[in-house]
Protein backbone atom coordinates (compact mmCIF):
# COMPACT_ATOMS: atom_id res chain seq x y z
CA UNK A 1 0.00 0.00 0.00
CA UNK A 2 1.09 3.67 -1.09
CA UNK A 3 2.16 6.23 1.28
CA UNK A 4 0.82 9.63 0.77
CA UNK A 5 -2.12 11.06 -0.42
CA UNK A 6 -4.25 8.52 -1.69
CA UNK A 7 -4.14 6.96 1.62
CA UNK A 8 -4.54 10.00 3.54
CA UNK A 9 -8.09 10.57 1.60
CA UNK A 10 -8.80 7.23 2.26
CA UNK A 11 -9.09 7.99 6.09
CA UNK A 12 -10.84 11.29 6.14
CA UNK A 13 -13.73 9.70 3.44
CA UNK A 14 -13.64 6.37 6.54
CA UNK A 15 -13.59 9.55 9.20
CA UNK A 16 -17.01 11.19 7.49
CA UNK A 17 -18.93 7.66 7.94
CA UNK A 18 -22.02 8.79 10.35
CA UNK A 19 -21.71 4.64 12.19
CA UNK A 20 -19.27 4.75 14.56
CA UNK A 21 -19.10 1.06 14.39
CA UNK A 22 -18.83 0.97 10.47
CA UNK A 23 -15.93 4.11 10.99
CA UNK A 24 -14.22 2.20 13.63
CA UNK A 25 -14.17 -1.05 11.32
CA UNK A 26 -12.68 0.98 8.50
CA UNK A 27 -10.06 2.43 9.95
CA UNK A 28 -8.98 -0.48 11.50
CA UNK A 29 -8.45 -2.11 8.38
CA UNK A 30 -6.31 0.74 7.33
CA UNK A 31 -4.12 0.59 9.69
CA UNK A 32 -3.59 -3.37 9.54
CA UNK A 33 -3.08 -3.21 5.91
CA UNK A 34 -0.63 -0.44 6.47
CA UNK A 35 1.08 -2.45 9.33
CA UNK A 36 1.67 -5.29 6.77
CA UNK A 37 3.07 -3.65 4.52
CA UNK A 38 5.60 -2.47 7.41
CA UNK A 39 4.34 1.27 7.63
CA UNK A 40 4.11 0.61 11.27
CA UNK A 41 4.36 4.55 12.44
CA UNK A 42 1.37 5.31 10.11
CA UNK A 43 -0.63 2.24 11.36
CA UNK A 44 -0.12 2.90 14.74
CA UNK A 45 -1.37 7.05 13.93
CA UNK A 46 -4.02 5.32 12.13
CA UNK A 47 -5.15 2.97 14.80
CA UNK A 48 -5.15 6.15 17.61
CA UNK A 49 -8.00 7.97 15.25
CA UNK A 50 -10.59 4.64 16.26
CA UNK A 51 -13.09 5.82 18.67
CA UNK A 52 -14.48 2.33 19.77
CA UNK A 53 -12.21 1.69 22.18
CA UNK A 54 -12.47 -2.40 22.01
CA UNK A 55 -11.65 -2.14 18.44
CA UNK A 56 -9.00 0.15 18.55
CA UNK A 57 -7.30 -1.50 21.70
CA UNK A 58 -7.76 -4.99 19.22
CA UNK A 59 -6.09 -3.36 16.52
CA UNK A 60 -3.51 -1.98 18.38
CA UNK A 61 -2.52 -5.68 19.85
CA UNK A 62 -2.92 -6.86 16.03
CA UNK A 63 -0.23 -4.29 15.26
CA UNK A 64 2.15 -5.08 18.74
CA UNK A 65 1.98 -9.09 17.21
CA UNK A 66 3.05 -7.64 13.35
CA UNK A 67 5.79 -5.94 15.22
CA UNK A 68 7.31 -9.07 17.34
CA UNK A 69 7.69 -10.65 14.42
CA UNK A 70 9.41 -8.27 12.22
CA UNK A 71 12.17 -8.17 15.36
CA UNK A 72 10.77 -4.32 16.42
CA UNK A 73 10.80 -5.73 20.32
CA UNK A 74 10.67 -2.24 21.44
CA UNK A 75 8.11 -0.47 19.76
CA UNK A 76 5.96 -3.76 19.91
CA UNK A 77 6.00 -3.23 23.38
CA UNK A 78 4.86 0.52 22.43
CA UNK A 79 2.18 -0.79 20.96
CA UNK A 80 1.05 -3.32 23.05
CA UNK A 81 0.27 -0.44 26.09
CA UNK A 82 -1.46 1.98 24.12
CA UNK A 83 -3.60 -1.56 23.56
CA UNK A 84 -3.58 -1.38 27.60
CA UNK A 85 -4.69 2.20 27.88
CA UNK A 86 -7.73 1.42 25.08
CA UNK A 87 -8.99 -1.36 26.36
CA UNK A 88 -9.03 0.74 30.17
CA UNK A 89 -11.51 2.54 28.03
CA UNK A 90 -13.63 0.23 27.61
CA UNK A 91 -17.09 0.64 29.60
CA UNK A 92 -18.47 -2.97 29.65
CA UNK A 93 -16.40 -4.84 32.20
CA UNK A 94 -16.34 -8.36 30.48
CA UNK A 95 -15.49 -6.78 27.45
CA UNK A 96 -12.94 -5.31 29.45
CA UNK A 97 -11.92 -8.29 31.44
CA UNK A 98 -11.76 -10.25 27.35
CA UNK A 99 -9.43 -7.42 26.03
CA UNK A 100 -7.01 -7.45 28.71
CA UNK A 101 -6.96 -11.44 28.72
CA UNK A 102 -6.49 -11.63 24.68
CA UNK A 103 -3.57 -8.73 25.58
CA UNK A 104 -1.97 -11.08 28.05
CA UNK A 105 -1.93 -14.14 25.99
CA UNK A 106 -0.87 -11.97 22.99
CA UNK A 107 2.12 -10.03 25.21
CA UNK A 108 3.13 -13.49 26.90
CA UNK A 109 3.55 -15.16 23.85
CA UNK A 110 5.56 -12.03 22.79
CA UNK A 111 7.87 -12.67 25.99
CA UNK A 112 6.79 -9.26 26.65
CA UNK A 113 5.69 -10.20 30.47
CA UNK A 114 5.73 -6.98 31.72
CA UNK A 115 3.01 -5.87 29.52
CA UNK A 116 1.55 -9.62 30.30
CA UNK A 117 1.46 -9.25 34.07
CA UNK A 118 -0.12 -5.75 33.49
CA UNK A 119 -2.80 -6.76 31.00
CA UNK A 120 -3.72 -10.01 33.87
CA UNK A 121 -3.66 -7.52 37.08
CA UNK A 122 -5.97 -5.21 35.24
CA UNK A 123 -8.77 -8.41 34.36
CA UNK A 124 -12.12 -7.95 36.48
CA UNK A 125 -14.14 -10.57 35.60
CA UNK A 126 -14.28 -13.40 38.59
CA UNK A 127 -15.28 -16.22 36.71
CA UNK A 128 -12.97 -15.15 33.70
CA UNK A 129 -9.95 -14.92 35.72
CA UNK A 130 -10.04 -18.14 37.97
CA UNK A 131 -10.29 -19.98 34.23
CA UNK A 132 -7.51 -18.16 32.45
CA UNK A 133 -5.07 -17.26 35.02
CA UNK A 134 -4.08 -20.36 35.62
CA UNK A 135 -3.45 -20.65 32.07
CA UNK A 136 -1.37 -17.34 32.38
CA UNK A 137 0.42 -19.05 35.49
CA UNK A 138 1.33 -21.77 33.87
CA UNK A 139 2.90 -19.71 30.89
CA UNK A 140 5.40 -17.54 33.49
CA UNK A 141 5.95 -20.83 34.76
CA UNK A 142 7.33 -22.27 31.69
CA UNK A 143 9.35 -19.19 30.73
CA UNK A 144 10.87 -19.19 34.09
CA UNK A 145 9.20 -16.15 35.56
CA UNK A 146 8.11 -17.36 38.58
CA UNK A 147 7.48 -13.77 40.51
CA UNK A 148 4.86 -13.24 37.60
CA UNK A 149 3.22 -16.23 38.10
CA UNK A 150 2.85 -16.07 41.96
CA UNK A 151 1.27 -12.48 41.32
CA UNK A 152 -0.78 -14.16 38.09
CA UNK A 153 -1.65 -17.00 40.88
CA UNK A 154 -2.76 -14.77 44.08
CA UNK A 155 -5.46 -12.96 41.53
CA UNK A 156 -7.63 -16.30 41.19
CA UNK A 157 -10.22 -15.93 43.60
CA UNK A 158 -11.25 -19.47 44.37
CA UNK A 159 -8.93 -20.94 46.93
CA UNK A 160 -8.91 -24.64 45.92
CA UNK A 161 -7.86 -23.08 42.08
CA UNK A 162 -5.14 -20.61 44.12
CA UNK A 163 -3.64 -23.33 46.45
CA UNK A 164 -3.23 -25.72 43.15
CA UNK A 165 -1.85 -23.09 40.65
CA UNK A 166 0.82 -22.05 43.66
CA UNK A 167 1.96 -25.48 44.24
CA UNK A 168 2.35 -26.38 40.56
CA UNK A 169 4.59 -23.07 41.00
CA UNK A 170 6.28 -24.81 44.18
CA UNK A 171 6.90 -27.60 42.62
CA UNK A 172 8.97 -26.24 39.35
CA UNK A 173 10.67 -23.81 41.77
CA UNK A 174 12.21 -27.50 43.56
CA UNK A 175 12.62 -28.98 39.93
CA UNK A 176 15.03 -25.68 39.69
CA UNK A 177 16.53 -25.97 42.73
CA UNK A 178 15.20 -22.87 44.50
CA UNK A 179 14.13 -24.41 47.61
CA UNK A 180 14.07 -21.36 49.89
CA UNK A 181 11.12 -19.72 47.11
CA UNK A 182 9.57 -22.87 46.64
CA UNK A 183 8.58 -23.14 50.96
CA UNK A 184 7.74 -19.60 50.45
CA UNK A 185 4.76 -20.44 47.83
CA UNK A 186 4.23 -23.67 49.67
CA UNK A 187 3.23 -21.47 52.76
CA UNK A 188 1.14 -19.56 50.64
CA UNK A 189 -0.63 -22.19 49.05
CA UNK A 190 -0.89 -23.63 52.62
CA UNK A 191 -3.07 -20.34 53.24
CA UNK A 192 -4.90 -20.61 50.48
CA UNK A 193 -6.02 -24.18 51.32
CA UNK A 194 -6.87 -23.29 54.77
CA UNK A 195 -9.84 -21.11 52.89
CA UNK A 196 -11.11 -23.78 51.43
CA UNK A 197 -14.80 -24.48 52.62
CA UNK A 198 -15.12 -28.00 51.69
CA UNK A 199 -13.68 -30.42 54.31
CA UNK A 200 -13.52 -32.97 51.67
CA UNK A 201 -11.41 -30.94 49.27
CA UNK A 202 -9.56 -29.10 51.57
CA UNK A 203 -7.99 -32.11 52.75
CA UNK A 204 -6.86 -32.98 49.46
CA UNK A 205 -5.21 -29.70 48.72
CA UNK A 206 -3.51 -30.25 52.30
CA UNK A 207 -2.32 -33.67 52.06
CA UNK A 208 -1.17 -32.86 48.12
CA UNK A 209 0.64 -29.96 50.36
CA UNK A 210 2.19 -32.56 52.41
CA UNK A 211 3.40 -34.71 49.85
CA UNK A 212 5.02 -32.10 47.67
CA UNK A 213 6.86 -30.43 50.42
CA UNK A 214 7.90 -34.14 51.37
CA UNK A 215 9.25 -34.52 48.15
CA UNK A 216 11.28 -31.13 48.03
CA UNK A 217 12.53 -32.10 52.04
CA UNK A 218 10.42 -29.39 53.79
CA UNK A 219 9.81 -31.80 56.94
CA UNK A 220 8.69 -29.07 58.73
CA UNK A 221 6.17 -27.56 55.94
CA UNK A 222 5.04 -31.24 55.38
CA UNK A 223 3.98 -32.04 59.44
CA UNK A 224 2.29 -28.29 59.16
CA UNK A 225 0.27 -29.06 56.31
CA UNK A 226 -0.52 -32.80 57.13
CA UNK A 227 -1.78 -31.51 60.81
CA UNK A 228 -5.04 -29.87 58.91
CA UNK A 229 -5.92 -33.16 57.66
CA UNK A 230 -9.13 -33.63 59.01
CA UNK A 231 -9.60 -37.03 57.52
CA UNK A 232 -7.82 -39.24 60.21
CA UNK A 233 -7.20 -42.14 57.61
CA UNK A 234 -5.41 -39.87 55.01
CA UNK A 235 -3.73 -37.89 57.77
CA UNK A 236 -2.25 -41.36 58.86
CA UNK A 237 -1.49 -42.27 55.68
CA UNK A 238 0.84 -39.03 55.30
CA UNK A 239 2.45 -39.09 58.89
CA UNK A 240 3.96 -42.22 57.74
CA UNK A 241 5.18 -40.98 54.53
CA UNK A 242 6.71 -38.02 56.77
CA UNK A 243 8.21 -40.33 59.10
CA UNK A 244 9.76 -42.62 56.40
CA UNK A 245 11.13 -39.55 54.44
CA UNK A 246 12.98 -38.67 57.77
CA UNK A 247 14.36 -41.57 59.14
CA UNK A 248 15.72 -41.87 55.16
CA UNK A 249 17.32 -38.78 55.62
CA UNK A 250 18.52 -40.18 58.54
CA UNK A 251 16.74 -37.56 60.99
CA UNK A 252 15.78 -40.73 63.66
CA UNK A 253 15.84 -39.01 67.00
CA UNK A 254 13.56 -36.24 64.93
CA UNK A 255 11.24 -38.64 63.66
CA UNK A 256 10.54 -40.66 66.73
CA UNK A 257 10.20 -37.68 69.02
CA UNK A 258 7.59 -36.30 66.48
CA UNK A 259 5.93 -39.66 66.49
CA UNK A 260 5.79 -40.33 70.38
CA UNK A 261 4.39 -36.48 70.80
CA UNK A 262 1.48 -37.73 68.96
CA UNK A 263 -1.27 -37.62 70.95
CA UNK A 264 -3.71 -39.62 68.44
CA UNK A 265 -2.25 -43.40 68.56
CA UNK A 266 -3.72 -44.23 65.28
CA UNK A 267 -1.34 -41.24 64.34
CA UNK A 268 1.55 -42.31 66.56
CA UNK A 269 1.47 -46.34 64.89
CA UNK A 270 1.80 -44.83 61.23
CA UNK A 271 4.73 -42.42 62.50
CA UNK A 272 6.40 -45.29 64.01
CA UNK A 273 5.76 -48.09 61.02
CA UNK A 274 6.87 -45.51 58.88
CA UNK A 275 10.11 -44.56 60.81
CA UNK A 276 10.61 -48.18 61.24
CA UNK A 277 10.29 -49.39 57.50
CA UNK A 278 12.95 -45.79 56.74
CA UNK A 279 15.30 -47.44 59.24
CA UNK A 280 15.40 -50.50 57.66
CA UNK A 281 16.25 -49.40 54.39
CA UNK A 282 18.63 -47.36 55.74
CA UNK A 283 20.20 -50.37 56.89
CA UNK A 284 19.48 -49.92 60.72
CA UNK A 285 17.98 -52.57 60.63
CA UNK A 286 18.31 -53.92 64.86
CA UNK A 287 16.81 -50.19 65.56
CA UNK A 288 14.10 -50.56 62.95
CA UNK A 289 13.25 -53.64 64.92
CA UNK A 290 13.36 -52.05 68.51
CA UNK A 291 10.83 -49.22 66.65
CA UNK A 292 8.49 -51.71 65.52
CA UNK A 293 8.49 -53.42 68.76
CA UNK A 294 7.22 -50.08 70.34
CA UNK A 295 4.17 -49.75 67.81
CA UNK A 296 0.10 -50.19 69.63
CA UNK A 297 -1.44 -51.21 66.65
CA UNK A 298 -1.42 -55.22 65.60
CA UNK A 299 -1.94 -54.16 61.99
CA UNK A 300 1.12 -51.67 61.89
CA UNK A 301 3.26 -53.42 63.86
CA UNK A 302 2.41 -56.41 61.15
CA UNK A 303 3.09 -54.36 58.21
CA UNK A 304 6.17 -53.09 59.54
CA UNK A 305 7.71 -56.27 60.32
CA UNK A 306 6.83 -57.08 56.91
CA UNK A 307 8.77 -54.46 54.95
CA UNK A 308 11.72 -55.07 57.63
CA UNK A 309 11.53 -58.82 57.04
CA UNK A 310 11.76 -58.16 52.91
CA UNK A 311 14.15 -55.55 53.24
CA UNK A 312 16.73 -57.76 55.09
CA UNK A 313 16.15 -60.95 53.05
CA UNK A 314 17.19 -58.46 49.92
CA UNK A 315 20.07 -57.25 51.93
CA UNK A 316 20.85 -61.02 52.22
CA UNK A 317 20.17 -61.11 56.48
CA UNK A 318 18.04 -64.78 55.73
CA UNK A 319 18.17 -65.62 59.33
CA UNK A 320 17.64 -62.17 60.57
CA UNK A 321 14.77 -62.16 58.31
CA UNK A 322 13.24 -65.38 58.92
CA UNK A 323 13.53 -63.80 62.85
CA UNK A 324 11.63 -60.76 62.12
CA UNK A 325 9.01 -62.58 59.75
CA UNK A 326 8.18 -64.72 62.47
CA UNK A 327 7.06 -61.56 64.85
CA UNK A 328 4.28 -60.80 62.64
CA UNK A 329 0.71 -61.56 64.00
CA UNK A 330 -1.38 -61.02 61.07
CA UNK A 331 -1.35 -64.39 59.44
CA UNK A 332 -1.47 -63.50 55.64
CA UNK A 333 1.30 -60.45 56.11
CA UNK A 334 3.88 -63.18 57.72
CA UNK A 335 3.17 -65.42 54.78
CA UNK A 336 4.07 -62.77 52.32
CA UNK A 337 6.92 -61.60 53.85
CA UNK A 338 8.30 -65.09 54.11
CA UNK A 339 7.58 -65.59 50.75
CA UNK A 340 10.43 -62.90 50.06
CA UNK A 341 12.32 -64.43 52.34
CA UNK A 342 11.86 -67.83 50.07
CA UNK A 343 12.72 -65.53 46.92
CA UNK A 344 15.63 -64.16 48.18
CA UNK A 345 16.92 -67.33 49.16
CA UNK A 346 16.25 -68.54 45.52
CA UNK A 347 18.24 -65.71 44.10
CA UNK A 348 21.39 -66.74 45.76
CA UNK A 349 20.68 -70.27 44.78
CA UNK A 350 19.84 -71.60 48.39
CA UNK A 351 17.53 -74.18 47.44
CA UNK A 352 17.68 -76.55 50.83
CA UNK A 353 16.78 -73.09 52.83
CA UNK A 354 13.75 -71.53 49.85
CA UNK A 355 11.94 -74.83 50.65
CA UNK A 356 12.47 -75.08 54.22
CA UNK A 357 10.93 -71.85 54.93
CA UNK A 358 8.03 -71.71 52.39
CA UNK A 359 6.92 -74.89 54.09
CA UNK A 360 6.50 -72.91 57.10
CA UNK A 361 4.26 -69.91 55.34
CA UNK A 362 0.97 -70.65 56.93
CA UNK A 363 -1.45 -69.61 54.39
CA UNK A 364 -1.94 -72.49 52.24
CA UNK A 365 -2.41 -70.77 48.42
CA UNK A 366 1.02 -68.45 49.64
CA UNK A 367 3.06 -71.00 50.29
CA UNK A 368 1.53 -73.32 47.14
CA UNK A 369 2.58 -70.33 45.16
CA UNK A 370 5.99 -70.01 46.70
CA UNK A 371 6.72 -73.43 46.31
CA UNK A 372 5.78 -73.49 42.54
CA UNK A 373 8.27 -70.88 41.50
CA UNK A 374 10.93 -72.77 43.41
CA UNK A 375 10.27 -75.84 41.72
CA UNK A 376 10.05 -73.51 38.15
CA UNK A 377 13.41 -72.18 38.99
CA UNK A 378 14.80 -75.95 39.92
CA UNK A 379 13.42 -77.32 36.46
CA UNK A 380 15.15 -73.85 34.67
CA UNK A 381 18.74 -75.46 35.85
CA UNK A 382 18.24 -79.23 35.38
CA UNK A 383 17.33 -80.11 38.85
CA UNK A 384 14.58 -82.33 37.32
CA UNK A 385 13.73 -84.59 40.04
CA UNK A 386 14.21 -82.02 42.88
CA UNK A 387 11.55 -80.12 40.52
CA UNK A 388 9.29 -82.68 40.45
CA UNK A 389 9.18 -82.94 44.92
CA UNK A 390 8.92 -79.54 45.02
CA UNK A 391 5.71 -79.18 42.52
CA UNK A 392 4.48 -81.95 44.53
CA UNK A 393 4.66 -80.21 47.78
CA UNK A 394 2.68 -77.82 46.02
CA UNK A 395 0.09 -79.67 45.11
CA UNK A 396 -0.31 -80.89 48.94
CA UNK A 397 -0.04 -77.02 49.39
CA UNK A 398 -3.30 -76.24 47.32
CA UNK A 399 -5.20 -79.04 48.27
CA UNK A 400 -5.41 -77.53 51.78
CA UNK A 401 -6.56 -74.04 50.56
CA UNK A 402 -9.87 -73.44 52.50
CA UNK A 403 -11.04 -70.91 50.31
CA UNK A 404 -14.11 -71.38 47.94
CA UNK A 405 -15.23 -68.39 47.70
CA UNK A 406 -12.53 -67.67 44.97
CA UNK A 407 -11.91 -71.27 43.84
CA UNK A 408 -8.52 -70.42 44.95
CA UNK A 409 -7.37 -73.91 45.33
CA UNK A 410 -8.90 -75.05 41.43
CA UNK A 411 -6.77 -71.74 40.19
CA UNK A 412 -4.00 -72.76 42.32
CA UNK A 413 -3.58 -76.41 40.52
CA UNK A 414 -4.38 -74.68 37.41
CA UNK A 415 -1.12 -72.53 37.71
CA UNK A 416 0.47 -75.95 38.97
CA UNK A 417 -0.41 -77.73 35.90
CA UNK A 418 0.23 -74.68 33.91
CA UNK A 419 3.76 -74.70 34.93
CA UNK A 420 4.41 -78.31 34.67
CA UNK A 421 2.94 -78.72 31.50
CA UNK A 422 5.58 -75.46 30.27
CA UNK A 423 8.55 -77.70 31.44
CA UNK A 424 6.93 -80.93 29.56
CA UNK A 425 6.00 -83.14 33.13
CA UNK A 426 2.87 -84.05 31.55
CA UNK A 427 2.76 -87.15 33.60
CA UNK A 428 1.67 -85.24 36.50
CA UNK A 429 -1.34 -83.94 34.27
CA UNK A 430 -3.21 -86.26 34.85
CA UNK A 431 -2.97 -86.33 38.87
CA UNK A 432 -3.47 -82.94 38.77
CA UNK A 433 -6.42 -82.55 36.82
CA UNK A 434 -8.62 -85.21 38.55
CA UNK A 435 -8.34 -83.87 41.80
CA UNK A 436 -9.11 -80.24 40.59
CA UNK A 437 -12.25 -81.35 38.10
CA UNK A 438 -13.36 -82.59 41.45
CA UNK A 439 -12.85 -79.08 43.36
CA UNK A 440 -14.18 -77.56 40.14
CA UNK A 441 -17.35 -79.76 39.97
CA UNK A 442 -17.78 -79.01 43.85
CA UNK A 443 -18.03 -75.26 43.19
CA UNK A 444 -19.75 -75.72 40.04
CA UNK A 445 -18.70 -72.35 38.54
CA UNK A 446 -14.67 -72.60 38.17
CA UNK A 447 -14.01 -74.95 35.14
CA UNK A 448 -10.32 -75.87 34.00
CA UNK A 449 -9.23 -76.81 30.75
CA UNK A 450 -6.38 -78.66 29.28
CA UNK A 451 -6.79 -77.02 25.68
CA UNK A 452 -4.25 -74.66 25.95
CA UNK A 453 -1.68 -77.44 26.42
C-alpha cells in the first residue's frame, strides 16, 4: 500500500462515515493493511484515530503481534500499552476483562511479560480470571518467571484453584533448585487451602501440600500441612510418609520424638511403622526392629515387620529375616513376607533353605505359590527330580486351601499344571487334573481346561 495522499483521503472519506461502528471497522483495516506492509508509524497514527475503544485496543494488539515478528521488540511493546490504555476505556467490564486477557496471551507469547502481568492484574471478571489465570500461570511458569506467576496465581479468587496453581509453582521452583522460594509459595498455598470451605477438598489440597513439600525435604512444611488433615485415615497415611522420608534422611531421633508427641495413637502407629520401615532401608535394621516393637497397633506393627523382614532378606540377612518374619501376627502379612524371604533365598541359589521356609508360610495358596516358582526355577537349571518334589509339595499345598469363595485352590492347581505342562512333566497332568475337576465340579462355577496345552 502507497504512502501519501491517496491513503490519507482514504481515512478522512472512513472519518465522514455517520456509524461509529462501520468508521471504527474501517479504519482499523487501514491501519492493519498499512502495518503489513511495514508502515508501522502510520498504522499505529491510524489505529489512535478509532473511537471504539475495544476495536481500537484490538487493533492496536494486532499491530504489537506484526511488530514481534518483524524483530521491532521495542516499539511492539509501544504498541502493546497503548492496547492497555484502550482497552481501560472500555465501559463494559467483560469486554474489558476479554481485552485485557487476549492482551496477556498476545504479550506473553511475545515474551513481553511486563506488559503480560499488566494486562492479567488489570482483568475484572471473577469467573474469567479463575479460568484463564491459571493458564497465564502456567505460561510464566514455563518461561521461568516465577514472581509473575505467583502475582498471576494470588489474583484467582477461588482458593482450591489458588492453592493448586501455587503449588504447581512450588513444585517447578524445587525442579530448579530454589528451595528457599519454593517453601515460600508452599506457605502460601498452605493459606490458600486453609480457605477452602469443603472439608472434603480441603484435605486434598492439604495432604497434596504434604506430599510435595515431602518430596522437596520441607519436613517441617510437610507435618504443618498434614496436621489440617481432618480425615484421620489420610492424615495417617501421610504421617507415615513423613516419618519414612525422615528416618531416610537419617533424621531418627527427629522422627521418633515427632511420632511419640502424637497424641492420636492411630497417628503415633503410622509415624512409628513408617520410621521403622525408613530405618530399615537405611540399613538400621536392629533399631528398625526395637521401633516396631514399640508400635500399639497389631496391623502396623504387622506391616512393619513385613517391609523389615523383605528388606533384610534383599540385603541377604536370611536368618535375621526369617527372625523378624516370624514376629508378625497377622497371618497373611507373615506369609508374604516369608515368601520374600523364600525368593531371596532362591536368588542366591539356596535351594535346601527356599523350601524349608516356604513350608512354614501358613497360608496355604502363599506357600503353594511359593513353592511353585521354586520348583520352576529348579526345572530352569536341570534339577529335574528335585523339581518334580517340590511341585508336589505344592500340590499338597493347594489341596489344603480353604477358600471357595474364589476357587482359589482349582486356580491354584491350574497354575500348577500350567507350569508343569511349560517344562513338559505331563505325567503329573493327569494327577493334577482329577483332583481339581473334582474341586471344580464341587463349586460348580470354576471350570479348568487342558486345551491350551
Amino acid at each position: 500500500m502507497e504512502s501519501g495522499g491517496p491513503i490519507d483521503l482514504i481515512i478522512q472519506a472512513i472519518q465522514k462515515i455517520e456509524d461509529i461502528s462501520a468508521r471504527s471497522l474501517g479504519l482499523s483495516i487501514v491501519a492493519k493493511a498499512l502495518a503489513e506492509s511495514g508502515q508501522f508509524d502510520r498504522a499505529l497514527k491510524t489505529a489512535d484515530k478509532i473511537e471504539n475503544s475495544w476495536s481500537r485496543s484490538r487493533t492496536l494488539r494486532t499491530i504489537a503481534e506484526m511488530l514481534v515478528e518483524a524483530g521491532h521488540e521495542g516499539w511492539a511493546y509501544h504498541a502493546f500499552n497503548l492496547a492497555l490504555q484502550s482497552a481501560q476505556e472500555i465501559e463494559n467490564t467483560r469486554d474489558r476483562s476479554r481485552s485485557f486477557e487476549a492482551i496477556a496471551e498476545a504479550s506473553l507469547k511475545a515474551k513481553q511479560f511486563d506488559i503480560a502481568i499488566q494486562a492479567i492484574q488489570k482483568i475484572e471478571d471473577a469467573k474469567m480470571s479463575s479460568d484463564v489465570l491459571k493458564k497465564f500461570a502456567e505460561g510464566f511458569v514455563e518461561a521461568g518467571k516465577f514472581e509473575f506467576a505467583v502475582q498471576t496465581a494470588e489474583k484467582i479468587e477461588d482458593s482450591w484453584e489458588r492453592s493448586w496453581v501455587l503449588i504447581k509453582i512450588a513444585n517447578a521452583l524445587v525442579k530448579t533448585r530454589q528451595l528457599r522460594q519454593a517453601e515460600q509459595i508452599f506457605s502460601l498455598a498452605l493459606q490458600a487451602a486453609q480457605e477452602i470451605e469443603d472439608p472434603s477438598d480441603r484435605s486434598k489440597i492439604f495432604k497434596l501440600i504434604a506430599e510435595e513439600a515431602l518430596k522437596a525435604r520441607r519436613f517441617n512444611l510437610a507435618l504443618q500441612s498434614v496436621q489440617e488433615i481432618e480425615y484421620a485415615w489420610t492424615r495417617s497415611l501421610v504421617l507415615r510418609e513423613i516419618a519414612k522420608a525422615l528416618a531416610k534422611a537419617r533424621q531418627f531421633n527427629r522422627a521418633i520424638q515427632i511420632a511419640q508427641s502424637s497424641i492420636d495413637p492411630s497417628d503415633r502407629s503410622s509415624m512409628l511403622s513408617g520410621i521403622a520401615e525408613g530405618l530399615a532401608e537405611a540399613g538400621k535394621f536392629h533399631l528398625a526392629i526395637q521401633v516396631a516393637q514399640e508400635i500399639e497397633s497389631t496391623k502396623e506393627r504387622s506391616s512393619a515387620f513385613k517391609e523389615i523382614a523383605e528388606v533384610l532378606a534383599k540385603a541377604g540377612q536370611f536368618d535375621l529375616a526369617l527372625h523378624v518374619a516370624q514376629k508378625i501376627e497377622n497371618p497373611l502379612n507373615c506369609s508374604w513376607a516369608l515368601r520374600e524371604v523364600v525368593r531371596a533365598s532362591v536368588k542366591t541359589r539356596q535351594f535346601d533353605r527356599a523350601i524349608q521356609i516356604a513350608q512354614k508360610i501358613e497360608d496355604a495358596w502363599v506357600r503353594s505359590e511359593t513353592l511353585k516358582e521354586i520348583a520352576e526355577v529348579l526345572m530352569k537349571i536341570g534339577q529335574i527330580e528335585w523339581a518334580n518334589q517340590v511341585f508336589n509339595l505344592a500340590i499338597q499345598a493347594a489341596q489344603e486351601i480353604k477358600n471357595t469363595r474364589f476357587h482359589l485352590s482349582s486356580k491354584a492347581l491350574k497354575e500348577i499344571i500350567e507350569a508343569m505342562a511349560k517344562a513338559s512333566q505331563m505325567r503329573w497332568i493327569d494327577q493334577i487334573f482329577n483332583f481339581a475337576t473334582q474341586t471344580a465340579q464341587k463349586n460348580h462355577r470354576y471350570k479348568i481346561s487342558l486345551s491350551s496345552f
